[in-house]
Protein backbone atom coordinates (compact mmCIF):
# COMPACT_ATOMS: atom_id res chain seq x y z
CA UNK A 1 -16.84 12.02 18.12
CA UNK A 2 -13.70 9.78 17.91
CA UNK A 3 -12.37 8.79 20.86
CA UNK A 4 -8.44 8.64 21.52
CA UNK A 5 -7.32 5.59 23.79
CA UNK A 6 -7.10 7.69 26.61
CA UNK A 7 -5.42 10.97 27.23
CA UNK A 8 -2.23 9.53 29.02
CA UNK A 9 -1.45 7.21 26.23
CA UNK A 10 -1.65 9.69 23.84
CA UNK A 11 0.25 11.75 26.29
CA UNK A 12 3.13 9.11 26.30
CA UNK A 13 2.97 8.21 22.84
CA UNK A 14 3.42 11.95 21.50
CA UNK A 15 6.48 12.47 24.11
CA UNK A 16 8.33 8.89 23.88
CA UNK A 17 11.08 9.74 21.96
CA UNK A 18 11.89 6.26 20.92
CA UNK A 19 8.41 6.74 18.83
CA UNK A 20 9.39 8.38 15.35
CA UNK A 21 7.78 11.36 14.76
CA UNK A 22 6.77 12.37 11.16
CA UNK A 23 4.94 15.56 9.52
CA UNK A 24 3.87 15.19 5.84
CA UNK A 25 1.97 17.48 4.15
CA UNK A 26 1.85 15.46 0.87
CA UNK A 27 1.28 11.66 0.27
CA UNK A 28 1.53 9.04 -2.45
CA UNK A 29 -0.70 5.46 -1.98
CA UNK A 30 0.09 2.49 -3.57
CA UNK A 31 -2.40 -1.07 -3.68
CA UNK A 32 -0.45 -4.13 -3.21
CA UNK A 33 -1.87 -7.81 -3.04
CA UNK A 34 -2.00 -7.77 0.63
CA UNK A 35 -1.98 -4.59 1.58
CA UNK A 36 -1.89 -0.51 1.04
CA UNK A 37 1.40 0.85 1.13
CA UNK A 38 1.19 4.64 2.39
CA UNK A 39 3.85 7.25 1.20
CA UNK A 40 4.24 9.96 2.89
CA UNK A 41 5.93 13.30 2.17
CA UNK A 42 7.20 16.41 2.91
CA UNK A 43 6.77 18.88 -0.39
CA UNK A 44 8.20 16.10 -3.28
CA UNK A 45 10.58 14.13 -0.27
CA UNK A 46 9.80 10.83 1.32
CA UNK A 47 9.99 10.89 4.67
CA UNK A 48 8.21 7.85 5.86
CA UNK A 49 6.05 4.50 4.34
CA UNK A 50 3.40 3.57 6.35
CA UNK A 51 2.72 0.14 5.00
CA UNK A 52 -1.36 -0.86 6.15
CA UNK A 53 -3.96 -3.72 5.86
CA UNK A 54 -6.85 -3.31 4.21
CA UNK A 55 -8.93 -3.26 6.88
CA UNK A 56 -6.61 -0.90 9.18
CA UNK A 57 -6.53 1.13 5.98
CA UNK A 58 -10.38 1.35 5.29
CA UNK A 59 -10.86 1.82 9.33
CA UNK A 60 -8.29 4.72 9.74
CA UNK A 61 -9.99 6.33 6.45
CA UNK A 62 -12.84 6.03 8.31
CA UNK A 63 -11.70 7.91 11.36
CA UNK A 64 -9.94 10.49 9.91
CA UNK A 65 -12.87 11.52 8.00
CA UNK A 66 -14.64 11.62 11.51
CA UNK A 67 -12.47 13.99 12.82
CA UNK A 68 -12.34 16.37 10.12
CA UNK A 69 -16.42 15.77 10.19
CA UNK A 70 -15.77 17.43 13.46
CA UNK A 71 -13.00 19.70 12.76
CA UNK A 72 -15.33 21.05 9.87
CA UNK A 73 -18.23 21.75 12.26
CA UNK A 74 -16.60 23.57 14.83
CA UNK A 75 -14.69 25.89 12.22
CA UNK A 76 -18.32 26.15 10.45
CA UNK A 77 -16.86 25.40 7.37
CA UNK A 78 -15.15 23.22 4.92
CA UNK A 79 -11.69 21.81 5.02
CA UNK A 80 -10.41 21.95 1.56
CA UNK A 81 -8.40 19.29 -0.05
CA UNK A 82 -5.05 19.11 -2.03
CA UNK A 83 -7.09 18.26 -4.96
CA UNK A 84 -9.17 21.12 -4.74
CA UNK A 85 -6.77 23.66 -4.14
CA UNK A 86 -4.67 22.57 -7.06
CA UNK A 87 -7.62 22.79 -9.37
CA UNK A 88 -8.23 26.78 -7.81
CA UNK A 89 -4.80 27.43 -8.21
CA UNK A 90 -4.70 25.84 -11.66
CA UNK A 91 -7.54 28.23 -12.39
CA UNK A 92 -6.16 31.36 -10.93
CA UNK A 93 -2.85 31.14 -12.95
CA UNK A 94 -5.00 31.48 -15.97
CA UNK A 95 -7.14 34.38 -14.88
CA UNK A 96 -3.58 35.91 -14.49
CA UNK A 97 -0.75 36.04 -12.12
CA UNK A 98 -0.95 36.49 -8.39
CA UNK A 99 0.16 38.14 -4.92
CA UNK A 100 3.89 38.12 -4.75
């Protein structure tokens, strides 16, 4: 499993105001010469741009992919991505219309 750096640094980073705090629940990447440029969003907004190496990019990946690895296992079954649900959804508008 991942490991955090410690449960009282997370502790302090999550409640240090002077840390920005952001939820997205959308994202946009971007490749530049030196680097990945993360965008992330709210809905169609921008609230923040994470801008990453490539090797901090690649590692993070990494990591988050671990987690939901163990996210996935403990729920006993398969976090679905954006992608995915937009191609269901794409496919259930056609089949007709749905809940209200």
């Amino acid at each position: 499993m991942p490991r955090i750096d410690g449960p009282a640094k997370l502790a302090k980073a999550l409640s240090d105001r002077d840390i920005p705090k952001v939820y997205a629940n959308n994202f946009d990447l971007a490749l530049g010469t030196g680097d990945i440029a993360v965008i992330l969003k709210n809905g169609q907004e921008t609230v923040a741009v994470m801008n990453l190496s490539y090797t901090v990019a690649k590692t993070l990946s990494v990591k988050i992919q671990e987690l939901i690895r163990v996210l996935e296992e403990r729920l006993g079954h398969a976090v679905m991505t954006s992608d995915e649900i937009n191609k269901c959804l794409a496919s259930s508008k056609r089949k007709g219309p749905t809940l209200q």
